[in-house]
Structures are given as structure tokens and as C-alpha cells.
PDB file of N, CA and C in Angstrom:
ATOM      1  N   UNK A   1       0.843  -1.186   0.000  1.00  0.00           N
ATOM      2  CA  UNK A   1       0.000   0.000   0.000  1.00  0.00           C
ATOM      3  C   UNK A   1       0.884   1.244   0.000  1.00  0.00           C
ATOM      4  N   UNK A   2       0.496   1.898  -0.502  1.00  0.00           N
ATOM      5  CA  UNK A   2       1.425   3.290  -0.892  1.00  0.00           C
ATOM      6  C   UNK A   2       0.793   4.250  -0.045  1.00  0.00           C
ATOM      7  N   UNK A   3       1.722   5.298   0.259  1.00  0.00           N
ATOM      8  CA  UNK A   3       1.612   5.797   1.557  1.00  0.00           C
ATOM      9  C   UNK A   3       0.700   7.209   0.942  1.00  0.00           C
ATOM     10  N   UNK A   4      -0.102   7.912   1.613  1.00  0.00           N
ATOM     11  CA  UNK A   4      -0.733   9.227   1.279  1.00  0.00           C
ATOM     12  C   UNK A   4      -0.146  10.174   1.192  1.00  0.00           C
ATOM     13  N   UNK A   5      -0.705  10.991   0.171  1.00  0.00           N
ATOM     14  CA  UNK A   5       0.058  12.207   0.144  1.00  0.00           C
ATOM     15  C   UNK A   5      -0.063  13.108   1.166  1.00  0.00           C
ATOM     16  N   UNK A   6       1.157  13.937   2.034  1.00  0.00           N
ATOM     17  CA  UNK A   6       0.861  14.946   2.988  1.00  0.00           C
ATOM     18  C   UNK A   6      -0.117  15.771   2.733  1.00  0.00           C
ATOM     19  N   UNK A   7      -1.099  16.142   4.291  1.00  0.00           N
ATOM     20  CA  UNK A   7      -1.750  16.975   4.012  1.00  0.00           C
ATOM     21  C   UNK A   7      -1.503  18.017   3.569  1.00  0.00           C
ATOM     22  N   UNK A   8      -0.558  19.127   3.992  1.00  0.00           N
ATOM     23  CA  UNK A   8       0.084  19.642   4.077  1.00  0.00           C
ATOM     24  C   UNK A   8       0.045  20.577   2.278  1.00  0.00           C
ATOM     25  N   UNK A   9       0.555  19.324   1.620  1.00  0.00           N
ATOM     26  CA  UNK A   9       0.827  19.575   0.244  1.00  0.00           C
ATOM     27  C   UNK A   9      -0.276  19.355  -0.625  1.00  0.00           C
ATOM     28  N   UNK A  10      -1.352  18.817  -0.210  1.00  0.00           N
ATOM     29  CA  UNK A  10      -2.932  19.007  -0.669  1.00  0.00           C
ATOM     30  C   UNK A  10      -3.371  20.482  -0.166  1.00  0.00           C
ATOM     31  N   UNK A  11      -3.083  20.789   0.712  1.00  0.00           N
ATOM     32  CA  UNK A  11      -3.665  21.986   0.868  1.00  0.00           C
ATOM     33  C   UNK A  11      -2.996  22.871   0.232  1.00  0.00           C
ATOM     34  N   UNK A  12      -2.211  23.338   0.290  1.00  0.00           N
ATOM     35  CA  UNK A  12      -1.029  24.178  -0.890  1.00  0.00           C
ATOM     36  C   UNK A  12      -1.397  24.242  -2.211  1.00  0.00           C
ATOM     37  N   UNK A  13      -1.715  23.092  -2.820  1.00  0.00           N
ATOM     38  CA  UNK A  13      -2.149  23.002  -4.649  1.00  0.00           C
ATOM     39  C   UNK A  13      -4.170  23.712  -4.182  1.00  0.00           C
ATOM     40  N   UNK A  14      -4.354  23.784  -3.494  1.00  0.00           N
ATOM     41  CA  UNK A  14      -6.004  23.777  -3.589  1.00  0.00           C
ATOM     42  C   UNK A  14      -5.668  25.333  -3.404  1.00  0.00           C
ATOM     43  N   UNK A  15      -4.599  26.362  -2.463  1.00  0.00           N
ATOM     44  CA  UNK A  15      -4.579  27.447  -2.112  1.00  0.00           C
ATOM     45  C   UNK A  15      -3.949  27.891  -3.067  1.00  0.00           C
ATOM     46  N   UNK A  16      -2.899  27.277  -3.828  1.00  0.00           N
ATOM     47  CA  UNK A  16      -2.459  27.735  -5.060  1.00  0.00           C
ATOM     48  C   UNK A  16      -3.970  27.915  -6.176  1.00  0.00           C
ATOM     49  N   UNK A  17      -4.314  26.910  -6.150  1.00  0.00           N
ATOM     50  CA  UNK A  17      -5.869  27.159  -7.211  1.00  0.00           C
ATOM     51  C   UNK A  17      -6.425  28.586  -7.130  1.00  0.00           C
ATOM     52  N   UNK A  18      -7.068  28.394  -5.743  1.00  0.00           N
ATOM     53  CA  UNK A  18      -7.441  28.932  -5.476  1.00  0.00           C
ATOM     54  C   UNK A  18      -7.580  30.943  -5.930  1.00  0.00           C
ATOM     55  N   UNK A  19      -5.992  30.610  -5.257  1.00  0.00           N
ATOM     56  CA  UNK A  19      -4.982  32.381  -5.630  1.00  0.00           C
ATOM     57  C   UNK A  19      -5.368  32.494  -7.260  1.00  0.00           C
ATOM     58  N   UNK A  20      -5.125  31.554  -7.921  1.00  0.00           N
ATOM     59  CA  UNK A  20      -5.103  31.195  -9.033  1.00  0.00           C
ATOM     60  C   UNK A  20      -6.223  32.176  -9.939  1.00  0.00           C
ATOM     61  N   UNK A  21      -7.412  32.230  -9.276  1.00  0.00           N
ATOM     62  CA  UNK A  21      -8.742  33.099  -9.855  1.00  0.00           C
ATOM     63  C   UNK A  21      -8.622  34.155  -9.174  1.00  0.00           C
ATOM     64  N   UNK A  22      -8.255  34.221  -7.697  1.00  0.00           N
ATOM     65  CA  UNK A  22      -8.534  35.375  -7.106  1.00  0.00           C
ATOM     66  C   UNK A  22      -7.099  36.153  -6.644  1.00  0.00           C
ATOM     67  N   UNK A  23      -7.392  37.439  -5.983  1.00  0.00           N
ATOM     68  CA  UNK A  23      -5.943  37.969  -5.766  1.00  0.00           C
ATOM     69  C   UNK A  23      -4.703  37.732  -6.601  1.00  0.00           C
ATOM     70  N   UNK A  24      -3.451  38.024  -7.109  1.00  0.00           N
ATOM     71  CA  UNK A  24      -2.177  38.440  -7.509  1.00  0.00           C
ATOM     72  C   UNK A  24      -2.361  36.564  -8.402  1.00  0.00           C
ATOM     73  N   UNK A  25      -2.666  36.498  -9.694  1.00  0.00           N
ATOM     74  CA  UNK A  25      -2.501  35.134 -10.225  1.00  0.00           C
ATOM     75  C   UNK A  25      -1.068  35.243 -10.604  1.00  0.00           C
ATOM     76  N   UNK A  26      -0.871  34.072 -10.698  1.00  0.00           N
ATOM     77  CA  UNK A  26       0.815  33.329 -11.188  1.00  0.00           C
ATOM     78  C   UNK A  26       1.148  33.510 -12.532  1.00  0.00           C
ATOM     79  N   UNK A  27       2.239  34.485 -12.857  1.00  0.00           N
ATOM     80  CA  UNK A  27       2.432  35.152 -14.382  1.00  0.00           C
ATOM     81  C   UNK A  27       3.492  34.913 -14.912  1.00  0.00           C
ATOM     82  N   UNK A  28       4.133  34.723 -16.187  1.00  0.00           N
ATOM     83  CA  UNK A  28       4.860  34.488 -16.375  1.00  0.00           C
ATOM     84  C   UNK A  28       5.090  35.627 -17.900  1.00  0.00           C
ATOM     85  N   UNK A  29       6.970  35.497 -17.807  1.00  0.00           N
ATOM     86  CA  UNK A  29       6.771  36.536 -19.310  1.00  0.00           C
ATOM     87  C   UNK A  29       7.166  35.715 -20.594  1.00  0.00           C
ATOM     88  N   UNK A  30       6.620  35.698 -21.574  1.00  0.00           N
ATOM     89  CA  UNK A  30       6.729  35.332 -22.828  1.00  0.00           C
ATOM     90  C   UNK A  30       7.082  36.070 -24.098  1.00  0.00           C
ATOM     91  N   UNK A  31       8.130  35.970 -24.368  1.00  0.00           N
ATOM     92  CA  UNK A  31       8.385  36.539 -25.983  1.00  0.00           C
ATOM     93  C   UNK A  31       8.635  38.206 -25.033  1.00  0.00           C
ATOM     94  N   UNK A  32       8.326  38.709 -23.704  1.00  0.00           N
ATOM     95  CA  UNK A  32       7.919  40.156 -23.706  1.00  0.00           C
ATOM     96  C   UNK A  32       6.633  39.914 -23.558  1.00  0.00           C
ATOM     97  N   UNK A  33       5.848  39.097 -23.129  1.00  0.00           N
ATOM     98  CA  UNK A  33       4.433  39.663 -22.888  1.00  0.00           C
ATOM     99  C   UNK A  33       4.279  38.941 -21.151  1.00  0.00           C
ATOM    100  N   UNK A  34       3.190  39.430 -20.302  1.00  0.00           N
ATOM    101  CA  UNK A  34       2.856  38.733 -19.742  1.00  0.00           C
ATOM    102  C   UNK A  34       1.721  37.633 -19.528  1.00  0.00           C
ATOM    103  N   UNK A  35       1.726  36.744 -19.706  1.00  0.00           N
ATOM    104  CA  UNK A  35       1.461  35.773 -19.474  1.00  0.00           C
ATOM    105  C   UNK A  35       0.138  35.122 -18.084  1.00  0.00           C
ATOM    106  N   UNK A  36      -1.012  35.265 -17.917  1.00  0.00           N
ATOM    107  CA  UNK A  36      -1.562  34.862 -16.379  1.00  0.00           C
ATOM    108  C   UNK A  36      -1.494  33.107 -16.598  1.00  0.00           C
ATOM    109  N   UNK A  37      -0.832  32.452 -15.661  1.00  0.00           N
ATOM    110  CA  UNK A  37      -0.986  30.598 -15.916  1.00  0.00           C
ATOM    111  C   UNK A  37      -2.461  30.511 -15.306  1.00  0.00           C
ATOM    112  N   UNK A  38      -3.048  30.443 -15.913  1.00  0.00           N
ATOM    113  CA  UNK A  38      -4.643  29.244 -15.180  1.00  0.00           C
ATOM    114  C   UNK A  38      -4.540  27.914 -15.101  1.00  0.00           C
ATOM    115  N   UNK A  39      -3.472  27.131 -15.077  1.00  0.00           N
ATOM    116  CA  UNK A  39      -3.172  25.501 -15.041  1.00  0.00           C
ATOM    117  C   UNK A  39      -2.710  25.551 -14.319  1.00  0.00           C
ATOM    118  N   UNK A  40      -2.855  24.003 -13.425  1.00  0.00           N
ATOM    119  CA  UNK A  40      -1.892  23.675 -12.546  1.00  0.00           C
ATOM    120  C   UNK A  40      -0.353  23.118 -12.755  1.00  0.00           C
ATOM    121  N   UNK A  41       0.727  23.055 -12.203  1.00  0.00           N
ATOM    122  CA  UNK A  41       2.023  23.146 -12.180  1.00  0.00           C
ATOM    123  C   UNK A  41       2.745  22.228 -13.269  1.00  0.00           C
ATOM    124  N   UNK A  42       3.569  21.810 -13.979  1.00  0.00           N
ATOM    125  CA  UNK A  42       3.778  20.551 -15.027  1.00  0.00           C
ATOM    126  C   UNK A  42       3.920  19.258 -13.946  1.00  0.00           C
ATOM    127  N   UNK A  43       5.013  19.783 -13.255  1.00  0.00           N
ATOM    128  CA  UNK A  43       5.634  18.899 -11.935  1.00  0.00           C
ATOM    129  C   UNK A  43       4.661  18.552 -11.532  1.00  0.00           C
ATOM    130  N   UNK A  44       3.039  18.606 -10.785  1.00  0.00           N
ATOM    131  CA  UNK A  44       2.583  17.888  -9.996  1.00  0.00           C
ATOM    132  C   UNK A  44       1.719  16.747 -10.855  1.00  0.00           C
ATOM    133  N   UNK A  45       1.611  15.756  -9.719  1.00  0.00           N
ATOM    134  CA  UNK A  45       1.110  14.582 -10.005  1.00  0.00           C
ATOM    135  C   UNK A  45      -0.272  14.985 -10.249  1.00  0.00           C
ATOM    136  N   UNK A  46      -1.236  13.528 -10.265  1.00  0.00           N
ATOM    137  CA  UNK A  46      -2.589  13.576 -10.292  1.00  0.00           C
ATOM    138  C   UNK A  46      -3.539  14.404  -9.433  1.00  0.00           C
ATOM    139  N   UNK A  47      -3.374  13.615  -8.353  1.00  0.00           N
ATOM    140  CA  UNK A  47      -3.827  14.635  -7.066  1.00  0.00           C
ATOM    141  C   UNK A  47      -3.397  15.785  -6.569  1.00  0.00           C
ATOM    142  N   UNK A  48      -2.377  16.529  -6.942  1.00  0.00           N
ATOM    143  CA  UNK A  48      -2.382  17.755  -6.701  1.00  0.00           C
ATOM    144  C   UNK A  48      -2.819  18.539  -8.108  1.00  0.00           C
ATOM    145  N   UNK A  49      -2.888  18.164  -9.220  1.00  0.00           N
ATOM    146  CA  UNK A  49      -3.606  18.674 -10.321  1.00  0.00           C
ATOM    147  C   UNK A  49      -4.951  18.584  -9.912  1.00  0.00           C
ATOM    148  N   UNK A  50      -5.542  17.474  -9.254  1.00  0.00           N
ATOM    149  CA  UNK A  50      -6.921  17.664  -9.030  1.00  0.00           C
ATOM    150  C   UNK A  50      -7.143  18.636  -7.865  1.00  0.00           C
ATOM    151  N   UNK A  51      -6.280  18.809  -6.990  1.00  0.00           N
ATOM    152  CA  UNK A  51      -6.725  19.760  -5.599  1.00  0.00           C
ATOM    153  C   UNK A  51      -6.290  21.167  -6.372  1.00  0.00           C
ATOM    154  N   UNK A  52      -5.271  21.643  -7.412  1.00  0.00           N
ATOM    155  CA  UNK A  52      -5.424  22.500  -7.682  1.00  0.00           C
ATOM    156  C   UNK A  52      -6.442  22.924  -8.279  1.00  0.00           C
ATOM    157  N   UNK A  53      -6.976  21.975  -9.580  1.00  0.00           N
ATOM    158  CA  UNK A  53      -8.634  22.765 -10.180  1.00  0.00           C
ATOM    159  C   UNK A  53      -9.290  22.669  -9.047  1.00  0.00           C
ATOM    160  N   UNK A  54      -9.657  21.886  -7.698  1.00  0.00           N
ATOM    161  CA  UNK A  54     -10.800  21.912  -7.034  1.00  0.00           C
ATOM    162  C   UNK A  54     -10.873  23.131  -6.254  1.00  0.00           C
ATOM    163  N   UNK A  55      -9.594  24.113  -6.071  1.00  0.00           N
ATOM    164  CA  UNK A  55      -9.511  25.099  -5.678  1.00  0.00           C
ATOM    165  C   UNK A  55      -9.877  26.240  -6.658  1.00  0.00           C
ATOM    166  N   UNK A  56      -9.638  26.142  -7.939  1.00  0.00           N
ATOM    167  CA  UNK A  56      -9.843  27.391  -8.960  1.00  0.00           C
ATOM    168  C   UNK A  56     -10.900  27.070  -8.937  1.00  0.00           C
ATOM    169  N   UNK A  57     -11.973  25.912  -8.882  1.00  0.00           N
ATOM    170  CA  UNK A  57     -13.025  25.850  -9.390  1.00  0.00           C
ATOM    171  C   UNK A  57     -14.233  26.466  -7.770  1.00  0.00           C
ATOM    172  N   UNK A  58     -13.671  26.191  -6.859  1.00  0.00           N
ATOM    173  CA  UNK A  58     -14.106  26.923  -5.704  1.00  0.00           C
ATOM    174  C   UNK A  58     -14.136  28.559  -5.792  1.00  0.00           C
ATOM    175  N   UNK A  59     -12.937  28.942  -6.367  1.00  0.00           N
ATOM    176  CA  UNK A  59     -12.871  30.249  -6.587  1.00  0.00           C
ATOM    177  C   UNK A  59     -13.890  30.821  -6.951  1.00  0.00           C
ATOM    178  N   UNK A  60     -13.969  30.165  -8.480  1.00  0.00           N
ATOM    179  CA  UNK A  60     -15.326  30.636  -9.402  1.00  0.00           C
ATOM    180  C   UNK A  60     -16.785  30.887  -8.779  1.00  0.00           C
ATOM    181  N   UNK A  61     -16.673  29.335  -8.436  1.00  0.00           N
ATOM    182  CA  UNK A  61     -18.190  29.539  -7.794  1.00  0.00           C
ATOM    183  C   UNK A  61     -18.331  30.734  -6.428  1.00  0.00           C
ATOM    184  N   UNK A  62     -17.256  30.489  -5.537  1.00  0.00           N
ATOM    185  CA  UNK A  62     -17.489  31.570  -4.740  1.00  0.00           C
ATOM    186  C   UNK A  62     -17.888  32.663  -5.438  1.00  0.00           C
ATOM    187  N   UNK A  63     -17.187  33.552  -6.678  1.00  0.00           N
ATOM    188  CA  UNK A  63     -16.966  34.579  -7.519  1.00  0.00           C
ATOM    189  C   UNK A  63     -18.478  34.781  -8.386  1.00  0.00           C
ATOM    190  N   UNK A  64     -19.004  33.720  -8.304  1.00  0.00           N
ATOM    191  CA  UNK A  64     -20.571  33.299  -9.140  1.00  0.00           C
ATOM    192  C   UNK A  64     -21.439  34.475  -8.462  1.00  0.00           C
ATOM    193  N   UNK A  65     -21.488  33.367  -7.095  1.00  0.00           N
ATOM    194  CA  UNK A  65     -22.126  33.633  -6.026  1.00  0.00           C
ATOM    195  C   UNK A  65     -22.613  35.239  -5.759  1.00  0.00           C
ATOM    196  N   UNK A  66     -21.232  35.691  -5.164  1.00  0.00           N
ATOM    197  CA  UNK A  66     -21.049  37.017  -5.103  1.00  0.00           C
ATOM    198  C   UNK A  66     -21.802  38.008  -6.090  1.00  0.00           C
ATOM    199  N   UNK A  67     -21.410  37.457  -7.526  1.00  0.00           N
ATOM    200  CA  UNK A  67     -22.380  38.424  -8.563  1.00  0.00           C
ATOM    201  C   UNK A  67     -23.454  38.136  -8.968  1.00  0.00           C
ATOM    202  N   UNK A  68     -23.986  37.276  -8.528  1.00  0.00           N
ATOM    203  CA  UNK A  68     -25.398  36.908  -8.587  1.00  0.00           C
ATOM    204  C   UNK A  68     -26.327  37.756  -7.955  1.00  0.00           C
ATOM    205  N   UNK A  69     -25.816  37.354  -6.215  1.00  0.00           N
ATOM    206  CA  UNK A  69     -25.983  38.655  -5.069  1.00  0.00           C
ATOM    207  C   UNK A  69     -25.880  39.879  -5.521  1.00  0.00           C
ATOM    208  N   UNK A  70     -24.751  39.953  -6.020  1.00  0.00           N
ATOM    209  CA  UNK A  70     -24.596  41.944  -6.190  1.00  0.00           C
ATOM    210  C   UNK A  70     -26.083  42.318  -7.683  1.00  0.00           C
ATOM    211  N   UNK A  71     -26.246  41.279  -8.266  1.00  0.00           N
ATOM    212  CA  UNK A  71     -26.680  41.699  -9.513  1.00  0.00           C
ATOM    213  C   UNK A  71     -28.217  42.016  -8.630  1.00  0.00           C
ATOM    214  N   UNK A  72     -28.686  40.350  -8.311  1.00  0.00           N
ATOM    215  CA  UNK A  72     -29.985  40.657  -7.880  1.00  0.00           C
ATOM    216  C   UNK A  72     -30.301  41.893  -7.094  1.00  0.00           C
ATOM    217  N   UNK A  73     -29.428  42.494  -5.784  1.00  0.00           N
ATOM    218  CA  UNK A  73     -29.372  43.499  -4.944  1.00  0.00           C
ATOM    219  C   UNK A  73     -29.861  44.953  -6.141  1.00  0.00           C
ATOM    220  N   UNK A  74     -28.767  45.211  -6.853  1.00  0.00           N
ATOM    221  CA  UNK A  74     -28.701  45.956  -7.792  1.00  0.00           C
ATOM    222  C   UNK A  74     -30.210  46.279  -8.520  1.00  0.00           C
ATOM    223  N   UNK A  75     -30.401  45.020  -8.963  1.00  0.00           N
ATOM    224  CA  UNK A  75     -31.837  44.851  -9.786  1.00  0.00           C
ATOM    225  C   UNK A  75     -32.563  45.369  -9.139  1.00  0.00           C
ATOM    226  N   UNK A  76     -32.772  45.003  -7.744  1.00  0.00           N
ATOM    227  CA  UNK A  76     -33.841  45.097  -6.644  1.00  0.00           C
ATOM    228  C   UNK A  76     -34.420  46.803  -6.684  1.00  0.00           C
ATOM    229  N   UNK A  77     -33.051  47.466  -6.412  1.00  0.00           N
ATOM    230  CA  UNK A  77     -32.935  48.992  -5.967  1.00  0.00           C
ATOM    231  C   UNK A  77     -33.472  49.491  -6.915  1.00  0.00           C
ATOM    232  N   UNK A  78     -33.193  49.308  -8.606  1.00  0.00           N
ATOM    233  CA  UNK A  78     -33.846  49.808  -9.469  1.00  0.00           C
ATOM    234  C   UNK A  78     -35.138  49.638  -9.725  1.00  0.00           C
ATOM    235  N   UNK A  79     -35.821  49.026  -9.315  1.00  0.00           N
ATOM    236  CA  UNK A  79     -37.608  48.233  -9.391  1.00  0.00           C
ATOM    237  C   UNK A  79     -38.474  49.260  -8.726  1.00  0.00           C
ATOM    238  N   UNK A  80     -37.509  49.197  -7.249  1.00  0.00           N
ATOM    239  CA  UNK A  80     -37.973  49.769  -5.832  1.00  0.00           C
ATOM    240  C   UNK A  80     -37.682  51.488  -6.168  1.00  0.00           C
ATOM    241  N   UNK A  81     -36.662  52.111  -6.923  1.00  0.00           N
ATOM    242  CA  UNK A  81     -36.372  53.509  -6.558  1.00  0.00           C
ATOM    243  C   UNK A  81     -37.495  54.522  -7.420  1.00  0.00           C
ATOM    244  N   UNK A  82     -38.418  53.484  -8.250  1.00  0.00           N
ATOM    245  CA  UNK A  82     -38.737  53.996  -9.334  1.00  0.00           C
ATOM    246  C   UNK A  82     -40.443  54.634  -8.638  1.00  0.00           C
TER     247      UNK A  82
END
């Protein structure tokens, strides 16, 4: 039986994801341009490729969420101010 991966380093690829959508993303320069990476790392294995999307993909939806809220709120005020 093969031993588990540290927690430790599951949590890291999910907070990397995470950062990944939100706050300062991971950039790189190309040719002179910059570059935002939305993928996870070449180096990691399976499971930290999967804890990294499960973190970008948390992002999003958190990010959904939020503008759904702000939209409906928004909508609301205009119905009501009229």
C-alpha cells in the first residue's frame, strides 16, 4: 500500500488554485508579454492537479455567487427607486 500524500501539500495546490482566480494570479513573461498561468504546475502529479482545479473551481463559484448577489441586490434597488 502506498503511503498518502501529505496533508500539508494538498492543501497548498487547492490554495495555489485557489490564488489562481482570485488575488495576484501566477504570471509568467513570454516573448515580452505577460502571461496569467490558469493551469496547474507541469511537476505535480494527479492529485495535486486535481486539488489544484478543485480550488480554482471553488474560486469561481465563490466569484458566481457574489455576482449573482450583487446583480440581484442591484436589480432590486432599481424596481424599488422607481
Amino acid at each position: 500500500m502506498r503511503n498518502k500524500k501529505p496533508q500539508h501539500i494538498i492543501k497548498h495546490m487547492f490554495d495555489r488554485g485557489y490564488a489562481s482566480f482570485t488575488g495576484k494570479p501566477y504570471t509568467r513573461k513570454v516573448n515580452g508579454n505577460v502571461v496569467i498561468i490558469a493551469t496547474p504546475p507541469r511537476r505535480a502529479n494527479i492529485l495535486e492537479q486535481k486539488e489544484w482545479e478543485r480550488g480554482y473551481n471553488a474560486a469561481y463559484f465563490n466569484q458566481l455567487e457574489r455576482v449573482k448577489k450583487d446583480e440581484a441586490r442591484r436589480r432590486s434597488k432599481e424596481v424599488h427607486a422607481r
